[in-house]
PDB file of N, CA and C in Angstrom:
ATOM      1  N   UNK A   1     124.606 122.632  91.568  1.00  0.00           N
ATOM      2  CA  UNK A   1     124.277 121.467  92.366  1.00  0.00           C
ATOM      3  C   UNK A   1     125.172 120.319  91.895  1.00  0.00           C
ATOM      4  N   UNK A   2     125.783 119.853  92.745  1.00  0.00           N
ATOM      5  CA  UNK A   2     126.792 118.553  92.518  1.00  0.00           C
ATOM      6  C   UNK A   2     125.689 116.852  92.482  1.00  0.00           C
ATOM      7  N   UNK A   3     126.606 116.119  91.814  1.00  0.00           N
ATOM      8  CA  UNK A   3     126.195 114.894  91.729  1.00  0.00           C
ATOM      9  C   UNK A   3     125.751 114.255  92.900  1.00  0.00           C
ATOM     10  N   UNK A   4     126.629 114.460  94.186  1.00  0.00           N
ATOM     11  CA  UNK A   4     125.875 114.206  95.382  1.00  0.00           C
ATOM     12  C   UNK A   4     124.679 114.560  96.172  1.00  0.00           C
ATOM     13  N   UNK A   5     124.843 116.155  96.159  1.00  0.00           N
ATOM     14  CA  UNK A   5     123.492 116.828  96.418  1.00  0.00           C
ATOM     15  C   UNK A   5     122.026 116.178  95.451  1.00  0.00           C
ATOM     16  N   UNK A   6     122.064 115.988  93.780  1.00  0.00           N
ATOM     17  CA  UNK A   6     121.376 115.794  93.118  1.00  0.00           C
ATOM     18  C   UNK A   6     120.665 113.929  94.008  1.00  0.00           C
ATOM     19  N   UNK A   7     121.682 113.157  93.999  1.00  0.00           N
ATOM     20  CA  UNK A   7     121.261 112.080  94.980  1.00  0.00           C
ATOM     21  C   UNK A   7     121.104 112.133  95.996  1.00  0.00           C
ATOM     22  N   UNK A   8     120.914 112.798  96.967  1.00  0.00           N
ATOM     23  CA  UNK A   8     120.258 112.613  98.139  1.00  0.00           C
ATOM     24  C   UNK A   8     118.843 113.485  97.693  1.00  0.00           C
ATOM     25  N   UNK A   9     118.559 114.875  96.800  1.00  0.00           N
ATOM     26  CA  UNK A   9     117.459 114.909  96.686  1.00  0.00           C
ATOM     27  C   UNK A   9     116.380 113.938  96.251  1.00  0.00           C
ATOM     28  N   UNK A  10     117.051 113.093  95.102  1.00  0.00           N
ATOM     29  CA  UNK A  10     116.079 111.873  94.653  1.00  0.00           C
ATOM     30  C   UNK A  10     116.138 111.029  95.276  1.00  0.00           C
ATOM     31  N   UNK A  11     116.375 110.966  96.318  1.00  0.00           N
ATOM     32  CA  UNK A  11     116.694 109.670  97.546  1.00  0.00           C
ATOM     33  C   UNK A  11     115.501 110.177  98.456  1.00  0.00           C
ATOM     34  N   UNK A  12     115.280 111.253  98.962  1.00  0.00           N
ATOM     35  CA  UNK A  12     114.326 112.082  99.562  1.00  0.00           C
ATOM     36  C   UNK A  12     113.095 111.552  99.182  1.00  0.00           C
ATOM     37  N   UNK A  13     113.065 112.167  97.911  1.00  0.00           N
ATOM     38  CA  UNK A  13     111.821 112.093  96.845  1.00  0.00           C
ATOM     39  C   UNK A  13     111.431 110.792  96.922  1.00  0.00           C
ATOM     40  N   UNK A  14     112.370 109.660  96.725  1.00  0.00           N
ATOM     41  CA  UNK A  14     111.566 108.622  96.593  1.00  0.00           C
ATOM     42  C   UNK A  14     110.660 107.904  98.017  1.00  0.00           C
ATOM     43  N   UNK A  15     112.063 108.296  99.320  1.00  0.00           N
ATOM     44  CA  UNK A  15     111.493 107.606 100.541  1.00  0.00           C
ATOM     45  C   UNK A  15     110.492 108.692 100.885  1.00  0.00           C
ATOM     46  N   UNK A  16     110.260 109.808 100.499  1.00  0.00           N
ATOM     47  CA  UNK A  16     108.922 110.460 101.135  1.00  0.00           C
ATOM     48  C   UNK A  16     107.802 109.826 100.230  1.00  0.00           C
ATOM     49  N   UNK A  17     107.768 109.274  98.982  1.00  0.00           N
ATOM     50  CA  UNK A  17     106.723 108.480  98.250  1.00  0.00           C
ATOM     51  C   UNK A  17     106.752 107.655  98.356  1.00  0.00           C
ATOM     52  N   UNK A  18     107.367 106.485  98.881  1.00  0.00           N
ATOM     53  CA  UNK A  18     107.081 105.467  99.992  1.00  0.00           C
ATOM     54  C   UNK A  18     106.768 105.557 100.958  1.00  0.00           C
ATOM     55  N   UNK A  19     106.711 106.346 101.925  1.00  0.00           N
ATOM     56  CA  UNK A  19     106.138 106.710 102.966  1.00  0.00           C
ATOM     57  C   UNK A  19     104.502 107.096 102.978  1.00  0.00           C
ATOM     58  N   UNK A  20     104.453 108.056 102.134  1.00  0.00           N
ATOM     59  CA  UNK A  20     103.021 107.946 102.196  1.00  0.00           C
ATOM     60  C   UNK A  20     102.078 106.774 101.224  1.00  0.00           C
ATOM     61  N   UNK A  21     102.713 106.342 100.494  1.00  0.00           N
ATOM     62  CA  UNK A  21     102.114 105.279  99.938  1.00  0.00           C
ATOM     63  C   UNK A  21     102.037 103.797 101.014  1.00  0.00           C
ATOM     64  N   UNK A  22     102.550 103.681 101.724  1.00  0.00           N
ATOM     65  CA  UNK A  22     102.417 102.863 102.664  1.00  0.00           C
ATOM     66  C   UNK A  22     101.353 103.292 103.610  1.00  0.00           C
ATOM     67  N   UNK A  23     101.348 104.508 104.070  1.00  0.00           N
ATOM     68  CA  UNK A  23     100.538 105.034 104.939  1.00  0.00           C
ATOM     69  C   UNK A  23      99.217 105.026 104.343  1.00  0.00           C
ATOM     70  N   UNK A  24      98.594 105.241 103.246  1.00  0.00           N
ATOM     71  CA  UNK A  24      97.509 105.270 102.345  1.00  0.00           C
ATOM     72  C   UNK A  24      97.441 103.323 102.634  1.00  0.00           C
ATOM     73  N   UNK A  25      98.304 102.519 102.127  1.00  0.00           N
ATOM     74  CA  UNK A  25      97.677 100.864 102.698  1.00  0.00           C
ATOM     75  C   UNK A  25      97.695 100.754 103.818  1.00  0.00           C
ATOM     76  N   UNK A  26      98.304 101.424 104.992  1.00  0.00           N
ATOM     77  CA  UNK A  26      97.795 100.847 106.139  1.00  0.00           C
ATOM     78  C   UNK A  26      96.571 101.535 106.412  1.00  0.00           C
ATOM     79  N   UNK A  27      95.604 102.221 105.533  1.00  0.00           N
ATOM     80  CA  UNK A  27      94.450 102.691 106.281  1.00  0.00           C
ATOM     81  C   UNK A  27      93.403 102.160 105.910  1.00  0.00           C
ATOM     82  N   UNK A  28      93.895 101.498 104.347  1.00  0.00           N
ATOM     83  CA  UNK A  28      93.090 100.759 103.674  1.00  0.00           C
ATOM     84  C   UNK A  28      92.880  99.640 104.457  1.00  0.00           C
ATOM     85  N   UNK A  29      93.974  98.561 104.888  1.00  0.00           N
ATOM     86  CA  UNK A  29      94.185  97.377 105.652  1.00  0.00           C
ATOM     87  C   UNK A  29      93.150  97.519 106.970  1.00  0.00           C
ATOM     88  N   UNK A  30      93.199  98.325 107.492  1.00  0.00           N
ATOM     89  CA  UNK A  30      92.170  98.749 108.388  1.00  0.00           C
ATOM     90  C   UNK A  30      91.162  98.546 108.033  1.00  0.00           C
ATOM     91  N   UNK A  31      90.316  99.349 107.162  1.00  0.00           N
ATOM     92  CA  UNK A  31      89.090  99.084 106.946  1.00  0.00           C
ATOM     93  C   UNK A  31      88.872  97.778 106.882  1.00  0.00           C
ATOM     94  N   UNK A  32      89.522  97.065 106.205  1.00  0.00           N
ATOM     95  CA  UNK A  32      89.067  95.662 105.661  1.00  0.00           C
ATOM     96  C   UNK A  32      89.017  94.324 107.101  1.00  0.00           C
ATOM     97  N   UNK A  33      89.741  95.405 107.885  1.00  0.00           N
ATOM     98  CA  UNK A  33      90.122  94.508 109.024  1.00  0.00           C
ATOM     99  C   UNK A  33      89.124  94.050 109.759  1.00  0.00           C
ATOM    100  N   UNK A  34      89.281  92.650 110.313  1.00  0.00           N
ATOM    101  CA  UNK A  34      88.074  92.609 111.277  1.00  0.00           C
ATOM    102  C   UNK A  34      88.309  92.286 112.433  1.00  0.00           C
ATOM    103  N   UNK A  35      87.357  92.760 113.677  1.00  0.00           N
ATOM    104  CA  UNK A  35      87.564  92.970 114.940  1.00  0.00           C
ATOM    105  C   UNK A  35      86.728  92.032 115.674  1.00  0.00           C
ATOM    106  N   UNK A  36      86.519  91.636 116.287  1.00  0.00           N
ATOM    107  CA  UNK A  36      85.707  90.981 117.203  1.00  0.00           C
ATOM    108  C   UNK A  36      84.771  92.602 118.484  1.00  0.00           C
ATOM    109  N   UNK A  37      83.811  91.939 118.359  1.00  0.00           N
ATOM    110  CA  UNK A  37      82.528  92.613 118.990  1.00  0.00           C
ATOM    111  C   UNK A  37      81.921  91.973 119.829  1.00  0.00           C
ATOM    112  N   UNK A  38      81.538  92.668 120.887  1.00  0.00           N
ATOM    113  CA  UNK A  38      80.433  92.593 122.363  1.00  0.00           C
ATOM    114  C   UNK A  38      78.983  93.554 121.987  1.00  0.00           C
ATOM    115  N   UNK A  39      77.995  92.924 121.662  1.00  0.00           N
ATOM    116  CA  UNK A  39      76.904  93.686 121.935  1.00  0.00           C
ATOM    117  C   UNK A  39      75.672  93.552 123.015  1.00  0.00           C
ATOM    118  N   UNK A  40      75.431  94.536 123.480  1.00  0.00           N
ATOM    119  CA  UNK A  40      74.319  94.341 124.715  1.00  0.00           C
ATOM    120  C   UNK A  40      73.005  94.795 124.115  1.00  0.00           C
ATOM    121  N   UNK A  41      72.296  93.244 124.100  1.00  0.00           N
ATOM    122  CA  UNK A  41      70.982  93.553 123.260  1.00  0.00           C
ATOM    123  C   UNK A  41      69.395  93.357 124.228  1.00  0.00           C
ATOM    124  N   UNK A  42      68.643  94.358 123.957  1.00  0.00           N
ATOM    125  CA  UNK A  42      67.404  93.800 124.612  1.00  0.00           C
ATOM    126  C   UNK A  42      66.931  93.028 123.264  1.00  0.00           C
ATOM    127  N   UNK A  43      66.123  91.892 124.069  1.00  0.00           N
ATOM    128  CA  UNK A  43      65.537  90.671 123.246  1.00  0.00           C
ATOM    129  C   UNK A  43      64.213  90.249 123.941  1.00  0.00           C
ATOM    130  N   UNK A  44      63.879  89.406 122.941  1.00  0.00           N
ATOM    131  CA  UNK A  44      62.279  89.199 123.623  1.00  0.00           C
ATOM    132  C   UNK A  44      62.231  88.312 125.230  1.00  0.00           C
ATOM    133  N   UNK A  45      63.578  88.175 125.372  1.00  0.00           N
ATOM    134  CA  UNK A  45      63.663  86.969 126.655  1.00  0.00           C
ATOM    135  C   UNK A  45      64.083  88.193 127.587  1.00  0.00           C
ATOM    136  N   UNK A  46      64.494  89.520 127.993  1.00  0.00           N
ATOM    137  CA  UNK A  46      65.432  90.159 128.046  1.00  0.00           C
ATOM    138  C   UNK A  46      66.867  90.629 128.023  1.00  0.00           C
ATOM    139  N   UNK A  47      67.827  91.202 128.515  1.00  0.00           N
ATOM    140  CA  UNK A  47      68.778  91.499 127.879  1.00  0.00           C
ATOM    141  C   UNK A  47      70.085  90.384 127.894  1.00  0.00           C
ATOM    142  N   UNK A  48      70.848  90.881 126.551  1.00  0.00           N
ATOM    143  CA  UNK A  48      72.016  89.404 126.715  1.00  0.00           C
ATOM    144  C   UNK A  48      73.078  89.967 125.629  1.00  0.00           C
ATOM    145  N   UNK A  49      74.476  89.457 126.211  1.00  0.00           N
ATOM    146  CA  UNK A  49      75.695  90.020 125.888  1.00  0.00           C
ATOM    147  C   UNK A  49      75.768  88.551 124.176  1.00  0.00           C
ATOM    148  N   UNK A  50      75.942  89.309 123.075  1.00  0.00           N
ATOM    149  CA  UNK A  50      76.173  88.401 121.962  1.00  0.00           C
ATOM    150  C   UNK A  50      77.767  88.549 121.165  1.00  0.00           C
ATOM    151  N   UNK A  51      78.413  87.859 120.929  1.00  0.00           N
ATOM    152  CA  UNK A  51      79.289  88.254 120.178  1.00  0.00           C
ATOM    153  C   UNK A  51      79.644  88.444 118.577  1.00  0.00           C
ATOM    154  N   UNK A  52      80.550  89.182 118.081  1.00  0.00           N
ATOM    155  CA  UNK A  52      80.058  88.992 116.726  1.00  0.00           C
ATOM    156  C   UNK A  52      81.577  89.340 116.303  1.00  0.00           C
ATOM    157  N   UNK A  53      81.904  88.775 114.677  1.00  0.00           N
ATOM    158  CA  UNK A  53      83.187  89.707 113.897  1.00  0.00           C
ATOM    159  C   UNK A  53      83.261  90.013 113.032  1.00  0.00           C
ATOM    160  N   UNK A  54      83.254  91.230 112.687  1.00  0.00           N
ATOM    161  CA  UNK A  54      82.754  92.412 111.592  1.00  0.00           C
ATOM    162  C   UNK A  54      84.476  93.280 110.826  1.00  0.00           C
ATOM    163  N   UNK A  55      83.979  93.365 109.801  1.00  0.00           N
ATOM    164  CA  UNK A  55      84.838  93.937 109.259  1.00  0.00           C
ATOM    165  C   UNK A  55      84.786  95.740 109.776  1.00  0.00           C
ATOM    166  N   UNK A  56      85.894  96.204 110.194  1.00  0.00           N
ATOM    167  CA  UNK A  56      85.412  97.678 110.743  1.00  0.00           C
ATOM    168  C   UNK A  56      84.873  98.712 110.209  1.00  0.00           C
ATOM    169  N   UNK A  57      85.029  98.523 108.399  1.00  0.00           N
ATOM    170  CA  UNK A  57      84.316  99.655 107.605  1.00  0.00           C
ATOM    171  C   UNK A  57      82.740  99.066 108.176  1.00  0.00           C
ATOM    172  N   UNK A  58      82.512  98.089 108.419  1.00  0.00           N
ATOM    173  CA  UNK A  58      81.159  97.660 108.030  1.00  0.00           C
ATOM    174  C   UNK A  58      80.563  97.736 109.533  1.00  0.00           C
ATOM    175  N   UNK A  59      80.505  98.221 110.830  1.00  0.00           N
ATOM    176  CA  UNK A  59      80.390  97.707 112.432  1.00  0.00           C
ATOM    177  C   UNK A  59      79.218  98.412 112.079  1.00  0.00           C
ATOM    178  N   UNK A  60      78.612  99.950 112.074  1.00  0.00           N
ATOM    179  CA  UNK A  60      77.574 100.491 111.898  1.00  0.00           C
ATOM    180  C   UNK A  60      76.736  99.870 110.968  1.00  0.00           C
ATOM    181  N   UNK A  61      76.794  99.356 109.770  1.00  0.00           N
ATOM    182  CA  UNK A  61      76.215  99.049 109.297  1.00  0.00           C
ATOM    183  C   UNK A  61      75.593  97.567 109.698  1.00  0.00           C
ATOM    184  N   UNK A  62      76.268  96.678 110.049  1.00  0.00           N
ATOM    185  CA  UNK A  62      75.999  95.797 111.162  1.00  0.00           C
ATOM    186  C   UNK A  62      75.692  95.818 112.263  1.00  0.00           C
ATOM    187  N   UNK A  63      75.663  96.502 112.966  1.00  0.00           N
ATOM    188  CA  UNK A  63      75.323  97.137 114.452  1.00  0.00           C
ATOM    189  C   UNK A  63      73.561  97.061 113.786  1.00  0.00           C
ATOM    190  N   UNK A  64      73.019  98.356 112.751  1.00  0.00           N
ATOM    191  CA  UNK A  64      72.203  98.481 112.442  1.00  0.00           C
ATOM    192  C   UNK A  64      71.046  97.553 112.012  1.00  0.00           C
ATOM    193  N   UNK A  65      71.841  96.472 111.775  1.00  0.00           N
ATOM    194  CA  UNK A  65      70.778  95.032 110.833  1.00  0.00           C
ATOM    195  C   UNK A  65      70.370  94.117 111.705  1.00  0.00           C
ATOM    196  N   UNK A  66      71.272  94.385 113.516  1.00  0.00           N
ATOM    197  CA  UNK A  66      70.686  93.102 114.299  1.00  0.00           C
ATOM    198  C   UNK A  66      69.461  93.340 114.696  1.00  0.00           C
ATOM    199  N   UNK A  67      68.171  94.188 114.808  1.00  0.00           N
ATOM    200  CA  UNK A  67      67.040  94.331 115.298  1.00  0.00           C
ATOM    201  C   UNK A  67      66.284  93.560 114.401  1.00  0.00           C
ATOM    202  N   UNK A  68      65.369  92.836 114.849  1.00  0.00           N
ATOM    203  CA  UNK A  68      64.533  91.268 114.428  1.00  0.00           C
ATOM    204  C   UNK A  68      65.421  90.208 114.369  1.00  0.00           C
ATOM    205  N   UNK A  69      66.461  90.254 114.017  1.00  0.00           N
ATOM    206  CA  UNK A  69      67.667  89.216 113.646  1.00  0.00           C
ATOM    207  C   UNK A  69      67.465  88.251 115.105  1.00  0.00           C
ATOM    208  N   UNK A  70      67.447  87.127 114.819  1.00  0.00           N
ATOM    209  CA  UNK A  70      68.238  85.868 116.162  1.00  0.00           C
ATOM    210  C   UNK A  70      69.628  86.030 116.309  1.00  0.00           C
ATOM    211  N   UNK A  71      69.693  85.809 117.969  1.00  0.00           N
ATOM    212  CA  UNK A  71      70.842  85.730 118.368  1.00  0.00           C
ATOM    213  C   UNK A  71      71.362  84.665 118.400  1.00  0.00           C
ATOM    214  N   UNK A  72      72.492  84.436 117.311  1.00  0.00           N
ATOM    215  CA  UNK A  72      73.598  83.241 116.524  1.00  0.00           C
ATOM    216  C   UNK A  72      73.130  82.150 117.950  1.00  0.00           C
ATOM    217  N   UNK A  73      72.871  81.010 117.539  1.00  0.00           N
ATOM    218  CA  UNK A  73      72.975  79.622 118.517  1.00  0.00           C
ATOM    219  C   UNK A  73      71.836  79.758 119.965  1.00  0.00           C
ATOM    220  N   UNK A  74      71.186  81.167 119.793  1.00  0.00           N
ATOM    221  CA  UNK A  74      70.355  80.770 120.915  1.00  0.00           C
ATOM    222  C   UNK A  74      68.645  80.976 120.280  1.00  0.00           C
ATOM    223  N   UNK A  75      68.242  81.726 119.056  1.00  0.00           N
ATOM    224  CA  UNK A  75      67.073  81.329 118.628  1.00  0.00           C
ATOM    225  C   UNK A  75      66.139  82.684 119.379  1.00  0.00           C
ATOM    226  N   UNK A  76      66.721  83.102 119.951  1.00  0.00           N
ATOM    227  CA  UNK A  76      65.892  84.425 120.696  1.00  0.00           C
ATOM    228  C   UNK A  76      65.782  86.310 119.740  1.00  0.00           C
ATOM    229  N   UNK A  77      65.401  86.139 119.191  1.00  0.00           N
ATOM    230  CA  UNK A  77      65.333  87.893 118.409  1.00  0.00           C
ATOM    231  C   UNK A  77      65.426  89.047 119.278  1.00  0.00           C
ATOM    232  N   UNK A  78      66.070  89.790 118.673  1.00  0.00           N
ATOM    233  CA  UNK A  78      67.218  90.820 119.428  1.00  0.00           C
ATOM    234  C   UNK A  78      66.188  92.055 118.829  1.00  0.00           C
ATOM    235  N   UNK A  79      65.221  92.451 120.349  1.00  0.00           N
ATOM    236  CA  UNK A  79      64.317  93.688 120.081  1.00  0.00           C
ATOM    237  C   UNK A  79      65.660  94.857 119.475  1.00  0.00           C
ATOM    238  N   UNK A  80      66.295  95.047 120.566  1.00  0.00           N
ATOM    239  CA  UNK A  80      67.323  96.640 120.465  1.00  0.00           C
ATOM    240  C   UNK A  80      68.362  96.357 120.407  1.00  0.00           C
ATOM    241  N   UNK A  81      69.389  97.247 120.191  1.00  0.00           N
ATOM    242  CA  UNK A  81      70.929  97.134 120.123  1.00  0.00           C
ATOM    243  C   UNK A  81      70.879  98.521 121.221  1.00  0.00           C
ATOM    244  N   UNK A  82      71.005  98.054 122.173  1.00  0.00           N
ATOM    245  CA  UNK A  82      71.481  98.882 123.500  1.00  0.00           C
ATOM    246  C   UNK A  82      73.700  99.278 123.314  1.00  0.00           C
ATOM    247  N   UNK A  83      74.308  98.920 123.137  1.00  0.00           N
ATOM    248  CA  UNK A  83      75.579  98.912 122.672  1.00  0.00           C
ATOM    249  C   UNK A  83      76.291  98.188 122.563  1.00  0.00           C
ATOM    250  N   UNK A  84      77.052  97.928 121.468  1.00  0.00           N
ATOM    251  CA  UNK A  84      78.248  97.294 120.568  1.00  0.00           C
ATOM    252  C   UNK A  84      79.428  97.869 120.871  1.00  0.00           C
ATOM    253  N   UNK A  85      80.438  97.119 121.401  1.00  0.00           N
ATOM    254  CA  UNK A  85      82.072  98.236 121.596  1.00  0.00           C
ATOM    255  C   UNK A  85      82.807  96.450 121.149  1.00  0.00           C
ATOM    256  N   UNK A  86      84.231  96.928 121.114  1.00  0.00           N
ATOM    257  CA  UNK A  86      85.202  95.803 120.941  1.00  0.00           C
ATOM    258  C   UNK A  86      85.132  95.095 122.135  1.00  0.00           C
ATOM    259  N   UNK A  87      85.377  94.262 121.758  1.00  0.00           N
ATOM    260  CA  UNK A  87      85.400  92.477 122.921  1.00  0.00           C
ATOM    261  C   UNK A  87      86.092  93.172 124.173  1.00  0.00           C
ATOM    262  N   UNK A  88      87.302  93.659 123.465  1.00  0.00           N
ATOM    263  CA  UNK A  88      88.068  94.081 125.059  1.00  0.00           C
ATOM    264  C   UNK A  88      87.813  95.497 125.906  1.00  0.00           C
ATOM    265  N   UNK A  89      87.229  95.879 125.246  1.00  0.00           N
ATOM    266  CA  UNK A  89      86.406  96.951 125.832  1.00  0.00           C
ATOM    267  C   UNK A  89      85.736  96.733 126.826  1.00  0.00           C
ATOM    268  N   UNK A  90      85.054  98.066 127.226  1.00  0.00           N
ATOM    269  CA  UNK A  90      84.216  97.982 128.636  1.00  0.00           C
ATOM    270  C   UNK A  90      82.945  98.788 128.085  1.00  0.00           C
ATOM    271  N   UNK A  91      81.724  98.436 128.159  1.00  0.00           N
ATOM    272  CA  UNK A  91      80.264  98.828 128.472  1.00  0.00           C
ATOM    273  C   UNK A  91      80.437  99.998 129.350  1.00  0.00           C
ATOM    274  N   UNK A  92      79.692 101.313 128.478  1.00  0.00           N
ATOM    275  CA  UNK A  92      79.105 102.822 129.289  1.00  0.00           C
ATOM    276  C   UNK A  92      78.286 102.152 130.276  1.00  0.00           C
ATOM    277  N   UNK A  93      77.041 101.761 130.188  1.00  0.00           N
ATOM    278  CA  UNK A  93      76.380 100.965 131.415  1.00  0.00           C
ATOM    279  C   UNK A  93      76.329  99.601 132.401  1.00  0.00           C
ATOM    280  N   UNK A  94      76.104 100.407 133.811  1.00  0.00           N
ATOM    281  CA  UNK A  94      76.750  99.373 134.468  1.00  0.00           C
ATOM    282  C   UNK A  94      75.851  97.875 134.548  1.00  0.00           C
ATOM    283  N   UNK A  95      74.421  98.372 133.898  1.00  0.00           N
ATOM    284  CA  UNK A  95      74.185  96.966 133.949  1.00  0.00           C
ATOM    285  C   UNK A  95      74.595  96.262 133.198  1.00  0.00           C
ATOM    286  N   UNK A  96      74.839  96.481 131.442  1.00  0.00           N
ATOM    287  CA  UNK A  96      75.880  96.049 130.762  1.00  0.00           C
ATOM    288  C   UNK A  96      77.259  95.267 131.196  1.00  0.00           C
ATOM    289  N   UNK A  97      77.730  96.396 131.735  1.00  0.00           N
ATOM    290  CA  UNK A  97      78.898  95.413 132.675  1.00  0.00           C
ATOM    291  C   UNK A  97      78.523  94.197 133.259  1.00  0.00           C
ATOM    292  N   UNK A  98      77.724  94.477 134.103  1.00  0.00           N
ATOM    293  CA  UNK A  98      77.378  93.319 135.002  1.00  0.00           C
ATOM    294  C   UNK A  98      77.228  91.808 134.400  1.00  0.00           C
ATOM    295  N   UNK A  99      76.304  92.115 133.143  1.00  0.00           N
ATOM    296  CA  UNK A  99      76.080  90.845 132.466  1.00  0.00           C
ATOM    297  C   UNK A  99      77.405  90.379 131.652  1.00  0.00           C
ATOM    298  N   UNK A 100      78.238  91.480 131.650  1.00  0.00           N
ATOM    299  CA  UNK A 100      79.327  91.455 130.643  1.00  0.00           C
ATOM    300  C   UNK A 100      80.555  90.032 131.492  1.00  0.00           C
ATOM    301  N   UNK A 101      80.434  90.709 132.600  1.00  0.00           N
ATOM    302  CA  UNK A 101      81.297  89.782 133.804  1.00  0.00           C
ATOM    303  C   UNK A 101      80.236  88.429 134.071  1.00  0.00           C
ATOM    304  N   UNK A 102      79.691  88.265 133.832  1.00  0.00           N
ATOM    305  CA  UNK A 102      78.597  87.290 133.837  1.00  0.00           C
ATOM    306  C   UNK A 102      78.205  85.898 132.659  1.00  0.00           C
ATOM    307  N   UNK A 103      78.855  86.559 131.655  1.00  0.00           N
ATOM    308  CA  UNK A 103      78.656  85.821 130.363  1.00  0.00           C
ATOM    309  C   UNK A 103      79.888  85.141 129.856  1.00  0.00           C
ATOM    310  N   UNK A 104      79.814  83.988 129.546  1.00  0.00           N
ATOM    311  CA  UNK A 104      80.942  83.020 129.411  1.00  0.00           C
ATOM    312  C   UNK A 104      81.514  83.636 127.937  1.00  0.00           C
ATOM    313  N   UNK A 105      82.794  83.184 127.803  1.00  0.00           N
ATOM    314  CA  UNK A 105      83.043  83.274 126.611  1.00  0.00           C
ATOM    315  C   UNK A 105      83.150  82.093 125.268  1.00  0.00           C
TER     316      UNK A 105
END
């Protein structure tokens, strides 16, 4: 093996261990990331589109804690969490939608 061959193998070596070491932080960066959220909640007034921004490791686990919780600035407690998707998303149900097109931002 010549001096050249020997450098491009350790040239290899190193950009394939940069490569995945980058790839390992961008998944990390993710988790930590936070998204903005639409949830469609039944409440004691009935149902109403709330917004929220959650870090993405954490959406289930937040999704999970809004039942009894008030809904931020309106004082009304949020019986169910009917569904949570990203802001720019679209609602499985169409009454969801409906209120979704309905609710200011």
């Amino acid at each position: 093996m010549n001096k050249s061959q020997l450098t491009y193998i350790i040239f290899s070596f190193i950009a394939s261990a940069l490569l995945v070491n980058s790839s390992s932080v961008n998944a990390d960066d993710r988790k930590t990331e936070k998204l903005e959220y639409k949830c469609y909640l039944k409440t004691a007034k009935g149902h109403e589109i709330a917004f929220y921004r959650w870090e993405v490791k954490n959406f289930t686990k937040n999704m999970a804690k809004l039942p009894s919780r008030k809904i931020p600035g309106k004082g009304v407690y949020i019986k169910n969490v009917e569904e949570c998707v990203e802001l720019d998303a679209s609602f499985t149900s169409g009454a969801a939608q409906k209120l979704d097109e309905e609710t200011a931002r």
